[in-house]
N, C-alpha and C. Protein backbone atom coordinates (compact mmCIF):
# COMPACT_ATOMS: atom_id res chain seq x y z
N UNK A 1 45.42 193.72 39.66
CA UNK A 1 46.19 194.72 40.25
C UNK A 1 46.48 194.49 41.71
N UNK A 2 45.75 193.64 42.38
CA UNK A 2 45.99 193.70 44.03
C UNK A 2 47.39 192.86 44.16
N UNK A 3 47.39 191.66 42.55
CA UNK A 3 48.50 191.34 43.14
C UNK A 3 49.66 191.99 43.18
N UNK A 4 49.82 193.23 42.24
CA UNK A 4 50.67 193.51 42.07
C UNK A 4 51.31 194.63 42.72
N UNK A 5 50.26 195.08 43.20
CA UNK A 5 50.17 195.57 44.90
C UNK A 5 51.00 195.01 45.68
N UNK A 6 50.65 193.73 45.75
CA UNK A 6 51.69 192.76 47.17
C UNK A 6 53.10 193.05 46.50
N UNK A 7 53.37 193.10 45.79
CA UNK A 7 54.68 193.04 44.91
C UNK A 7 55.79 194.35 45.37
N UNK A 8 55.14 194.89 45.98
CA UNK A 8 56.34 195.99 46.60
C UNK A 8 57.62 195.28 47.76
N UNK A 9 58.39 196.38 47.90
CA UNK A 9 59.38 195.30 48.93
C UNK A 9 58.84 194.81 49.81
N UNK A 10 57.67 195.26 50.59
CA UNK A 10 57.30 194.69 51.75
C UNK A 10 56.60 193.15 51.55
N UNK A 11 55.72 193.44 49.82
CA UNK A 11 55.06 192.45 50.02
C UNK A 11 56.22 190.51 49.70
N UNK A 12 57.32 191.17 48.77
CA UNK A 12 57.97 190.70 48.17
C UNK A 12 58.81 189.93 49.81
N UNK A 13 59.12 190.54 50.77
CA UNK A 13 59.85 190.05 51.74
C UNK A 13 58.92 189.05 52.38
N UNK A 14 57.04 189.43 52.45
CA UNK A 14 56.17 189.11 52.98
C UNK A 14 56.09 187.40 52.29
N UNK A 15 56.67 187.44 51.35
CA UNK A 15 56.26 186.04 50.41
C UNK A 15 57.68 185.23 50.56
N UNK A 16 58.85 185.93 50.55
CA UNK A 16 59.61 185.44 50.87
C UNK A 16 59.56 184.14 51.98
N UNK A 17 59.12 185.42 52.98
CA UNK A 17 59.35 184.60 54.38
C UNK A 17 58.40 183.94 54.33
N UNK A 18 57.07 183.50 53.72
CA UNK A 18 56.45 182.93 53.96
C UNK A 18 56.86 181.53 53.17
N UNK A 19 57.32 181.73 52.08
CA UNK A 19 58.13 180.22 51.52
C UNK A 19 59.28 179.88 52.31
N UNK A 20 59.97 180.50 52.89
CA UNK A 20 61.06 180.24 53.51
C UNK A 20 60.69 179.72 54.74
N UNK A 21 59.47 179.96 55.39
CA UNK A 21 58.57 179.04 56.48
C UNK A 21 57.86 177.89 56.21
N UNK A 22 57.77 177.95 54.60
CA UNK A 22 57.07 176.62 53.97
C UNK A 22 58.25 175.81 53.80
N UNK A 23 59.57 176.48 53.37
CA UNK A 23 60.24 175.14 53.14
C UNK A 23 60.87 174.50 54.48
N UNK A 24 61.19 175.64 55.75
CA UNK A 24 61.19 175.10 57.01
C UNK A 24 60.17 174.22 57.28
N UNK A 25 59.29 174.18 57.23
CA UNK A 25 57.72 173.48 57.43
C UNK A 25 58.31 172.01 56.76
N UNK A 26 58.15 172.32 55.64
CA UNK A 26 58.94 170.95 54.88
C UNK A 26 60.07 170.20 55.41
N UNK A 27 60.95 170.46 55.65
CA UNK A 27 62.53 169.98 56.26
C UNK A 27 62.33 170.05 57.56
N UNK A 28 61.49 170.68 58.24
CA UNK A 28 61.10 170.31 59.82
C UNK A 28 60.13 168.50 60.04
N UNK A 29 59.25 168.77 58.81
CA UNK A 29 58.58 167.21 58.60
C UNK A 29 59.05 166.32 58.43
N UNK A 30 60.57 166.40 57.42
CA UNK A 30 60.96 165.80 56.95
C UNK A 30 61.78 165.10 58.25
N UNK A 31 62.34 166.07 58.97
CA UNK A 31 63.35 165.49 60.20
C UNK A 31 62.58 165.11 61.57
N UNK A 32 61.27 165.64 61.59
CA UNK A 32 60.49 164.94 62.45
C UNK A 32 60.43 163.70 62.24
N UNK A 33 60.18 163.19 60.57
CA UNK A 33 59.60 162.43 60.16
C UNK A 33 61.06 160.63 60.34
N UNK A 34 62.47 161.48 60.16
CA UNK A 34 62.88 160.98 59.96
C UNK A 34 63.30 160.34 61.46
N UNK A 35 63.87 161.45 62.60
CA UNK A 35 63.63 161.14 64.06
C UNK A 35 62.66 160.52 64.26
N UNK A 36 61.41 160.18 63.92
CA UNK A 36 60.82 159.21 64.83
C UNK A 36 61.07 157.39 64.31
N UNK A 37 61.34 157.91 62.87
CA UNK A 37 62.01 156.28 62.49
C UNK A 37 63.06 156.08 63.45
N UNK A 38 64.07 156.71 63.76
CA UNK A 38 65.00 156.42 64.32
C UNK A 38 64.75 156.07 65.67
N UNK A 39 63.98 157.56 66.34
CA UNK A 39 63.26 157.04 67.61
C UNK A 39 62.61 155.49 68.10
N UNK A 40 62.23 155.00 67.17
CA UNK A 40 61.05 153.77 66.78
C UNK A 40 62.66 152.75 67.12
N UNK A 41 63.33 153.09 65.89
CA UNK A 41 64.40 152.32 65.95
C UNK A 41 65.14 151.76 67.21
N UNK A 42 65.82 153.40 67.64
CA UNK A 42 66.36 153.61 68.79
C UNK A 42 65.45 152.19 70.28
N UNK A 43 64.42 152.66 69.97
CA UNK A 43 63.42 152.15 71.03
C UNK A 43 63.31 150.62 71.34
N UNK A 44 63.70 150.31 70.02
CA UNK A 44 63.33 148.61 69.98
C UNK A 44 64.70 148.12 70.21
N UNK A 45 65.56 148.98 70.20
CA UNK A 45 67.55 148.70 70.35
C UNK A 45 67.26 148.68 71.77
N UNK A 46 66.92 149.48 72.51
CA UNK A 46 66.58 149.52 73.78
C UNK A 46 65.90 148.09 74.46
N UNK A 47 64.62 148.07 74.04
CA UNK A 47 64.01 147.33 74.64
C UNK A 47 65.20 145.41 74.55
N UNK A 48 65.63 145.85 73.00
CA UNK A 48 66.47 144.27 73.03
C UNK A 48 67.30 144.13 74.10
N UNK A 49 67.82 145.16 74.37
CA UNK A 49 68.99 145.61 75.13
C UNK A 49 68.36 144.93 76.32
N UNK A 50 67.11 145.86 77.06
CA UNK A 50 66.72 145.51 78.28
C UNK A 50 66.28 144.05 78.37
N UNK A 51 65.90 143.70 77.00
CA UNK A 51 65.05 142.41 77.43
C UNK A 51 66.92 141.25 77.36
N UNK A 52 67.73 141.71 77.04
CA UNK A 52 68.82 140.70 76.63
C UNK A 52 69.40 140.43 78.37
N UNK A 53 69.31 142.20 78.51
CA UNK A 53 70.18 142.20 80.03
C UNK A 53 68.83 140.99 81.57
N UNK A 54 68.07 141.52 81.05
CA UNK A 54 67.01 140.71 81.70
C UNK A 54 67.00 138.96 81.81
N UNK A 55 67.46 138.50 80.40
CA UNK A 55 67.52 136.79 80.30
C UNK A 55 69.19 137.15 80.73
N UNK A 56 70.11 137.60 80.91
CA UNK A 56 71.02 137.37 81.10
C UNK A 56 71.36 137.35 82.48
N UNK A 57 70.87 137.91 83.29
CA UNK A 57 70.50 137.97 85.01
C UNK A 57 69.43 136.54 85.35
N UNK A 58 68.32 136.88 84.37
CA UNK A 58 68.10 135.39 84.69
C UNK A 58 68.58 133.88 84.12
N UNK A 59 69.63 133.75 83.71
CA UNK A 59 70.57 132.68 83.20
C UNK A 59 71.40 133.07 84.66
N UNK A 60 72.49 134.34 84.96
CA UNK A 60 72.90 133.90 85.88
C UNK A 60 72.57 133.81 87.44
N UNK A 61 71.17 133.92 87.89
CA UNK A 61 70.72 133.70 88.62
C UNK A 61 70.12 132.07 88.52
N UNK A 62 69.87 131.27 87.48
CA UNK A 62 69.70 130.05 87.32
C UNK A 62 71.30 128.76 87.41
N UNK A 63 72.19 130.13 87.05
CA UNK A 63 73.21 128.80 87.12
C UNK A 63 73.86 129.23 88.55
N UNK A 64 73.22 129.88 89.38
CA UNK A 64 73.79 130.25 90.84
C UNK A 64 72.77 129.79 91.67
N UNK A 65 71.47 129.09 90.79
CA UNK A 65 70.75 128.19 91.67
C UNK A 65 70.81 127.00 91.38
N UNK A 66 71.85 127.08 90.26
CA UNK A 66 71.82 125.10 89.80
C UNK A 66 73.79 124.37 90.60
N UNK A 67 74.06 126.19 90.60
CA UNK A 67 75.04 125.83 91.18
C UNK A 67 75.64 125.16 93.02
N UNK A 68 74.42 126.04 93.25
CA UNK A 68 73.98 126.00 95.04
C UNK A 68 73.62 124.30 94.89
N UNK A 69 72.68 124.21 94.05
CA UNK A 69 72.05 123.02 94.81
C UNK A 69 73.03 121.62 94.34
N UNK A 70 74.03 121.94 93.09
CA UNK A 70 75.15 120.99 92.96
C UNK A 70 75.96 120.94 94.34
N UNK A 71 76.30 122.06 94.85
CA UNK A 71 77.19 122.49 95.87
C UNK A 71 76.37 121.29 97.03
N UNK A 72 75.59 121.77 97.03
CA UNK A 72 74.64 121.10 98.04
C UNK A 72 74.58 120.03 98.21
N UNK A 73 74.30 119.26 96.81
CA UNK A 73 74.61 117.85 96.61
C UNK A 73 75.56 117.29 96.70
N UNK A 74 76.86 118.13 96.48
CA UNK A 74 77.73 117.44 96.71
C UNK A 74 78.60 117.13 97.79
N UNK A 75 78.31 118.96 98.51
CA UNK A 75 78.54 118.23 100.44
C UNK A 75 77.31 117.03 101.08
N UNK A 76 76.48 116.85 100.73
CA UNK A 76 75.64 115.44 101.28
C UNK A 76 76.49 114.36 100.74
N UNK A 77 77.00 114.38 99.39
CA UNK A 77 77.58 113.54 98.64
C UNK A 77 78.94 113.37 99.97
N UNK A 78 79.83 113.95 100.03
CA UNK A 78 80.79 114.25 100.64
C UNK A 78 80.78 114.00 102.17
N UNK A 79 79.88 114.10 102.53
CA UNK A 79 79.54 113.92 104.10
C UNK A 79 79.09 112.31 104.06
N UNK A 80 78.26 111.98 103.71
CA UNK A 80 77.91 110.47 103.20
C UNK A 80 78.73 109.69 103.36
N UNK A 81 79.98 110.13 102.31
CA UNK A 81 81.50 108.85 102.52
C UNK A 81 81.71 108.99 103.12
N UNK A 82 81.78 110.17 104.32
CA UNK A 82 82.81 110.25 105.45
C UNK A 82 82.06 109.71 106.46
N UNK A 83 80.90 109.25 106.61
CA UNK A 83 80.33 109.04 107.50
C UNK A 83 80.07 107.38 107.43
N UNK A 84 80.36 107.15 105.59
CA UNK A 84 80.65 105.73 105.85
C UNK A 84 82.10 105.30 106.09
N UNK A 85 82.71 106.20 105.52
CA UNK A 85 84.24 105.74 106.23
C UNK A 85 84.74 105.71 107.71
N UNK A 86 83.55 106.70 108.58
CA UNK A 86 83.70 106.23 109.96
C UNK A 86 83.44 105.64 110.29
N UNK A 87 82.34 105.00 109.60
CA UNK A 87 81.16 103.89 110.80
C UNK A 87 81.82 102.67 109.84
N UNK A 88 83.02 102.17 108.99
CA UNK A 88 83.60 101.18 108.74
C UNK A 88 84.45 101.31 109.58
N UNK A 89 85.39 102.44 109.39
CA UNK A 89 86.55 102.36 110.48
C UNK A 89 86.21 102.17 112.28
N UNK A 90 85.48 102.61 112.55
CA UNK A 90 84.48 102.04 113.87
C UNK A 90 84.31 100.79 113.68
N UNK A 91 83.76 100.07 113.06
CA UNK A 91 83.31 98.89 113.15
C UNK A 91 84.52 97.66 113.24
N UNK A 92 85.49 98.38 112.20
CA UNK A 92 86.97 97.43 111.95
C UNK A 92 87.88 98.01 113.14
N UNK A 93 87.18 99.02 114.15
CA UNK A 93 88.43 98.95 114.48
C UNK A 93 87.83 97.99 116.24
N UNK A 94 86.55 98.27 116.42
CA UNK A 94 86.13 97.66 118.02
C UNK A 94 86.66 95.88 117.71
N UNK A 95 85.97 95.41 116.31
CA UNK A 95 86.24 93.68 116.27
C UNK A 95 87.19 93.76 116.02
N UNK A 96 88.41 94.18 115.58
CA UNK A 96 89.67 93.98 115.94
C UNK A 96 90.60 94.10 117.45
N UNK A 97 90.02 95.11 118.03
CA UNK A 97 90.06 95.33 119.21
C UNK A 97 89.53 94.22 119.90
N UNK A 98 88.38 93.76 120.10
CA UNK A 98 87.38 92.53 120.58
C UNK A 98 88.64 91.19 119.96
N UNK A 99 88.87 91.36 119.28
CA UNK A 99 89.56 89.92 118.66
C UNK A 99 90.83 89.88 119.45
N UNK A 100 91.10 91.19 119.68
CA UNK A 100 92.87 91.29 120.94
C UNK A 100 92.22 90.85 122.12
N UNK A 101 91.19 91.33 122.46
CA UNK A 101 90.99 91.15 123.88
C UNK A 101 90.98 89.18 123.91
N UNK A 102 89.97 89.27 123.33
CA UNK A 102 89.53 87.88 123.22
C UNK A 102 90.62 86.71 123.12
N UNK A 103 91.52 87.07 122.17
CA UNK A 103 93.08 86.36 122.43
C UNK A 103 93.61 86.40 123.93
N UNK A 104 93.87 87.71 123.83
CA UNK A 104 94.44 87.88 124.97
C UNK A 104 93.78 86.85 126.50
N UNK A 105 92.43 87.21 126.45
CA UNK A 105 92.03 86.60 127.20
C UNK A 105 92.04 85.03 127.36
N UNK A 106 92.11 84.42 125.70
CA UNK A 106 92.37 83.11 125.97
C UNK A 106 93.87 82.30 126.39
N UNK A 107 94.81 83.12 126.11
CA UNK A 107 95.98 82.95 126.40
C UNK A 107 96.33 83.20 127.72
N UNK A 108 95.78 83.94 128.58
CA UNK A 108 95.82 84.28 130.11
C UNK A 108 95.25 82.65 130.62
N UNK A 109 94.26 82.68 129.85
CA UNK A 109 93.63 81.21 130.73
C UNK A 109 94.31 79.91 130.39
N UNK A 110 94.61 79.86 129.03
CA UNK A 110 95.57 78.71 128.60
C UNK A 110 96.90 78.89 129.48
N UNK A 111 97.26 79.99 129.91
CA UNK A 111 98.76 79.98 130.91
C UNK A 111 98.27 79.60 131.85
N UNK A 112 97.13 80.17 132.68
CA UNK A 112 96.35 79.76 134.00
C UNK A 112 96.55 78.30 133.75
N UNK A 113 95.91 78.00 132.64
CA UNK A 113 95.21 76.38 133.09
C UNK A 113 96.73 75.75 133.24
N UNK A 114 97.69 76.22 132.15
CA UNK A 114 99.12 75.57 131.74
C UNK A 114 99.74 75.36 133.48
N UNK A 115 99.69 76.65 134.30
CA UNK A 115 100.42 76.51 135.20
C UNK A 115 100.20 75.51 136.59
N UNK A 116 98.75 75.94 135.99
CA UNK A 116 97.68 74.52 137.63
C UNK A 116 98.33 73.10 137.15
N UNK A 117 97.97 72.67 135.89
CA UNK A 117 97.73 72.07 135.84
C UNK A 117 99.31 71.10 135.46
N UNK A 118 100.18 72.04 135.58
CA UNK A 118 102.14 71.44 135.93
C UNK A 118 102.34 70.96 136.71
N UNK A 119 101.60 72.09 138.04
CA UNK A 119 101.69 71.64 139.34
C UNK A 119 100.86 69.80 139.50
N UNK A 120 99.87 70.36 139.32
CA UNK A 120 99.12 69.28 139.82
C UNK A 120 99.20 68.04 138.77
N UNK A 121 100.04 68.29 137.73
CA UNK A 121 100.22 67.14 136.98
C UNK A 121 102.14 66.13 137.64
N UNK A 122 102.55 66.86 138.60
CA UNK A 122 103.78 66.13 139.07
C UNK A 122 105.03 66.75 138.28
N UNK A 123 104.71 67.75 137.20
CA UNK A 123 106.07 67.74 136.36
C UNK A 123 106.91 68.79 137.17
N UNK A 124 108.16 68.65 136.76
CA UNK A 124 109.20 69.67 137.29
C UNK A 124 108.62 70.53 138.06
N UNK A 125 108.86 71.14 139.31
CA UNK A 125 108.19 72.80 139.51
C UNK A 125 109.39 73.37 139.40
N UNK A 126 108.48 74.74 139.22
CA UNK A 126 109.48 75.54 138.77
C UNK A 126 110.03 76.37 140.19
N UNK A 127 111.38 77.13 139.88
CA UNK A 127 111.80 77.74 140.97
C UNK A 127 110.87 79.00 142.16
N UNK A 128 110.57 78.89 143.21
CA UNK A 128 109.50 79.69 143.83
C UNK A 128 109.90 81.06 144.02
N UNK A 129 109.17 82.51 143.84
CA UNK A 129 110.07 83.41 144.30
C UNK A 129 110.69 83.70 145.32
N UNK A 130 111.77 84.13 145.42
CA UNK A 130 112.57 84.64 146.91
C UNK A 130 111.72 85.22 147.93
N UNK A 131 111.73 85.21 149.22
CA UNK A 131 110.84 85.52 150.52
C UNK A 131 110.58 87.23 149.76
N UNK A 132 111.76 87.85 149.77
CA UNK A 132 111.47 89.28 149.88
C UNK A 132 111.09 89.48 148.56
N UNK A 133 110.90 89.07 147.79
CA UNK A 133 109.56 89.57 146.56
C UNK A 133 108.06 89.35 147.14
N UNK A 134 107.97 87.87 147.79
CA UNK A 134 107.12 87.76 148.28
C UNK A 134 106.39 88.85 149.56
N UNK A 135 107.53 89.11 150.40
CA UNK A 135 107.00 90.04 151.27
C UNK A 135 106.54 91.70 150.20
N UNK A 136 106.79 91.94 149.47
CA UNK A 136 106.44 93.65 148.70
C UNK A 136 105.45 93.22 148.13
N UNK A 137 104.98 92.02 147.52
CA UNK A 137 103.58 91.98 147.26
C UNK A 137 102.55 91.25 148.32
N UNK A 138 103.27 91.22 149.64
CA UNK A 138 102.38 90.99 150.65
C UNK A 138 101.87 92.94 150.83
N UNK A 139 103.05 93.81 151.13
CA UNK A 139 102.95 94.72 151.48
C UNK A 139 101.97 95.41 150.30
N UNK A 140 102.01 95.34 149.41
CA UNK A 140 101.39 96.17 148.54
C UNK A 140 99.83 95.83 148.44
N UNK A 141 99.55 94.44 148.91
CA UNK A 141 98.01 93.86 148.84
C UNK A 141 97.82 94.73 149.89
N UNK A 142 98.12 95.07 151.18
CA UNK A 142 98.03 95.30 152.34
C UNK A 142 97.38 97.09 152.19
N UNK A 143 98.25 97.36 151.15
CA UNK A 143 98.17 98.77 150.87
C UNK A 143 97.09 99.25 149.37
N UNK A 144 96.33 97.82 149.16
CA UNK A 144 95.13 98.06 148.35
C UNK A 144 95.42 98.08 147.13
N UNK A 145 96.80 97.98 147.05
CA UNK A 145 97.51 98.24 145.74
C UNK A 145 97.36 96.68 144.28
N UNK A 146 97.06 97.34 143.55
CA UNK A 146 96.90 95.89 143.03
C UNK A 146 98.22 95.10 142.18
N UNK A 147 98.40 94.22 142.43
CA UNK A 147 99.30 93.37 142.58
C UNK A 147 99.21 91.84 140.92
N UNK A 148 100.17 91.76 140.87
CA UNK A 148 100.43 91.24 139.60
C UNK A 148 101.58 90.45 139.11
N UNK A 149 101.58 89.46 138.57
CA UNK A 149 102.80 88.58 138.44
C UNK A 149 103.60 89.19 137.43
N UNK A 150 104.55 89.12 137.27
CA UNK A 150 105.07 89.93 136.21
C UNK A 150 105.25 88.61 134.75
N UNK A 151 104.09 87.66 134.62
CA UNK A 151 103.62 87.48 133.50
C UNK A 151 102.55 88.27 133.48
N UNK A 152 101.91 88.50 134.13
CA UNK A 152 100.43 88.94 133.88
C UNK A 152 100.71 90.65 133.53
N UNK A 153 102.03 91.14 133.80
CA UNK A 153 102.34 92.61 133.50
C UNK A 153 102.52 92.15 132.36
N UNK A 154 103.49 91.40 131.61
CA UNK A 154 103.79 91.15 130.60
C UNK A 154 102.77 91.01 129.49
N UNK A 155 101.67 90.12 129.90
CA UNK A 155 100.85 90.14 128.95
C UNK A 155 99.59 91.35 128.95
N UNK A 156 99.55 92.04 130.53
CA UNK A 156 98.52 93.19 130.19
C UNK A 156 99.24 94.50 128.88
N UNK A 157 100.95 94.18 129.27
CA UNK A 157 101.51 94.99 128.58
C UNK A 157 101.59 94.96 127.22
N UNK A 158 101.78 93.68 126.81
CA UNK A 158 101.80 93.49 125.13
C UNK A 158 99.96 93.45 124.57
N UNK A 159 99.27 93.43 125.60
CA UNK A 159 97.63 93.58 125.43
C UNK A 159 97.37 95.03 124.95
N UNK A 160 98.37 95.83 125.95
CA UNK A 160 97.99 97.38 125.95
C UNK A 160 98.67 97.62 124.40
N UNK A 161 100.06 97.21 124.60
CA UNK A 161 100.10 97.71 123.04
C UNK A 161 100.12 97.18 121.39
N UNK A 162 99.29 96.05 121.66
CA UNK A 162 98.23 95.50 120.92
C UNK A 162 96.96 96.28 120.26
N UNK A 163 96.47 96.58 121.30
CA UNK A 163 95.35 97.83 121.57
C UNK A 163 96.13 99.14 120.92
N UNK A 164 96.86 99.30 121.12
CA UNK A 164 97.50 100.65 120.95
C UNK A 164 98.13 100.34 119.20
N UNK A 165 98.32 99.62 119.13
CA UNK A 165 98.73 99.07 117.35
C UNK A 165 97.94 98.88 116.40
N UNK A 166 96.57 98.69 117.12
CA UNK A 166 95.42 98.39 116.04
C UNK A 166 94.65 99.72 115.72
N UNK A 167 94.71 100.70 117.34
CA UNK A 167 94.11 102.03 116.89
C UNK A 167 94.97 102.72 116.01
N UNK A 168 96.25 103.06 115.95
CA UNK A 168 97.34 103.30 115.01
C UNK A 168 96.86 103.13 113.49
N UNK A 169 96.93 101.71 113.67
CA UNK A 169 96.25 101.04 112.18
C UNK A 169 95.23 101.36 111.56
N UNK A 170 94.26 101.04 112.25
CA UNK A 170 92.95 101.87 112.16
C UNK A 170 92.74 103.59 111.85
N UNK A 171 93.42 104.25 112.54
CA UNK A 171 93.73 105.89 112.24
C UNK A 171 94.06 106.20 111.11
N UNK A 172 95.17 105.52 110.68
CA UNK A 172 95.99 105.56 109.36
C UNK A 172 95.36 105.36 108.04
N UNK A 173 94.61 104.10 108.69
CA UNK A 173 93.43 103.38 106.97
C UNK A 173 92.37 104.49 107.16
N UNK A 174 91.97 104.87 108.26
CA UNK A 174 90.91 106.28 108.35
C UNK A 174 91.44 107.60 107.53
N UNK A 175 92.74 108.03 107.82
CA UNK A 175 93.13 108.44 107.26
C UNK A 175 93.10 108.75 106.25
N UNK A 176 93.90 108.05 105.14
CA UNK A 176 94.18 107.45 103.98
C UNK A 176 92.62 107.71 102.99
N UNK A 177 91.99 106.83 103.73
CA UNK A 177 90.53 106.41 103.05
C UNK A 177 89.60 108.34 103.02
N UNK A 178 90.08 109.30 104.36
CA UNK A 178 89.45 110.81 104.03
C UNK A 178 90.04 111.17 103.31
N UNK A 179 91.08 110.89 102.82
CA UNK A 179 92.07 111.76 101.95
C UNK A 179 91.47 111.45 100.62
N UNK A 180 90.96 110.21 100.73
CA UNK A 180 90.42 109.69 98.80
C UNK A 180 89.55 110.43 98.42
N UNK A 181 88.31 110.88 99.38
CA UNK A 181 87.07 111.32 99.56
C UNK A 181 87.51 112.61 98.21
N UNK A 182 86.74 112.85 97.51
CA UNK A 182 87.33 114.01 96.75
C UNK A 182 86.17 115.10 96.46
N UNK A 183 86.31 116.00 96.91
CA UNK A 183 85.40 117.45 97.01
C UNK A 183 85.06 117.78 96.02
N UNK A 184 85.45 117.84 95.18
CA UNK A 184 85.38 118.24 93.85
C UNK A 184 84.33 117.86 92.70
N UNK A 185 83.19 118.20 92.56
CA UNK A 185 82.04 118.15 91.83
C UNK A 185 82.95 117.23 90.60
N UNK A 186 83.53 118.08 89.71
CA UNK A 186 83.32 117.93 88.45
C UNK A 186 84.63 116.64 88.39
N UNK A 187 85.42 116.51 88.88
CA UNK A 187 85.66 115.29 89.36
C UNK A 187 84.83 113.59 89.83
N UNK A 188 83.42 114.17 90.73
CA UNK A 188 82.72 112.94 90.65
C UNK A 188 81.99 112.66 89.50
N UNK A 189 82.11 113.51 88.65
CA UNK A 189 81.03 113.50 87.21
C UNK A 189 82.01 112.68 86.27
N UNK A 190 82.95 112.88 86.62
CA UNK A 190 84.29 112.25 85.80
C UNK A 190 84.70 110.88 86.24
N UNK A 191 84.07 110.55 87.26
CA UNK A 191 84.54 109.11 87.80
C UNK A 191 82.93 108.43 87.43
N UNK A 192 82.22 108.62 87.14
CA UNK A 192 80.73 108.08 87.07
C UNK A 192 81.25 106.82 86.50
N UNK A 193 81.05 105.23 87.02
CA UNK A 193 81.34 104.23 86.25
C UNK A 193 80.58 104.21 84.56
N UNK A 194 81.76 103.41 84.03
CA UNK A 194 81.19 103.14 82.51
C UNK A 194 79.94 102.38 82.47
């Protein structure tokens, strides 16, 4: 009889709600149950995520240190030629220079010796200059000024631009030869002999 006691509306609502809290109870477990798979899920999507973004910063932090030190290598690379292309072009350009002088100089003395030795050999002389040339390079010794045959202008002159033809030359092959020099990394990887 007691149960049937409970059985009035009150008790009847009383049982109701209490299954209707059991089956919430149930379908609350069930979606707990099912959220934390997902959670679990969710979590490890995450962590791939973080751990992906992580090697991916460190990949490009490795190819921005492999890139620096190519960079690096390759201005030493780059500075290197140019520094042998100066100290060739220096070198080709003084013994070429040295080789003008050195002409030059022997040809001054071969005229020297040529001219003593006309005189003092009896042959023809040649015509002497006029008094008044003679007097302006009296005057000009007088005046400290230095004084010069106008062979000896002649040949300091074709000396000077002798000198002046070889640095030209020299500039140009300097030139030429920085211009080859090539900056460009992936270019010297491409010329590597066979």
């Amino acid at each position: 009889m007691s149960f049937l006691r409970l059985l009035n509306p009150q008790g009847i609502a009383g049982i109701a709600a209490s299954l209707c809290l059991a089956v919430l109870l149930v379908i609350q477990k069930a979606e707990t149950h099912h959220w934390k798979r997902h959670g679990a899920r969710f979590e490890q999507l995450y962590r791939d995520e973080q751990s992906a973004f992580a090697a991916t910063v460190a990949n490009y932090r490795a190819a921005a240190d492999a890139a620096r030190i190519a960079d690096k290598a390759n201005a030493e690379r780059v500075a290197s030629e140019q520094r042998a292309i100066n100290e060739r072009t220096s070198n080709a350009y003084e013994a070429r220079l040295a080789d003008a002088r050195a002409r030059a100089e022997q040809l001054r003395r071969e005229a020297a010796a040529g001219a003593t030795g006309s005189r003092a050999g009896g042959a023809a002389s040649m015509p002497g200059l006029p008094a008044a040339a003679g007097g302006a390079a009296q005057a000009a010794r007088q005046d400290r000024l230095p004084v010069a045959t106008p062979a000896e202008l002649g040949a300091a002159d074709a000396l000077t631009a002798t000198e002046q033809a070889i640095q030209l030359d020299e500039l140009i092959k300097w030139v030429r030869a920085q211009a080859k020099v090539d900056n460009n990394p992936k270019a010297v990887a491409s010329r590597q002999p066979d």
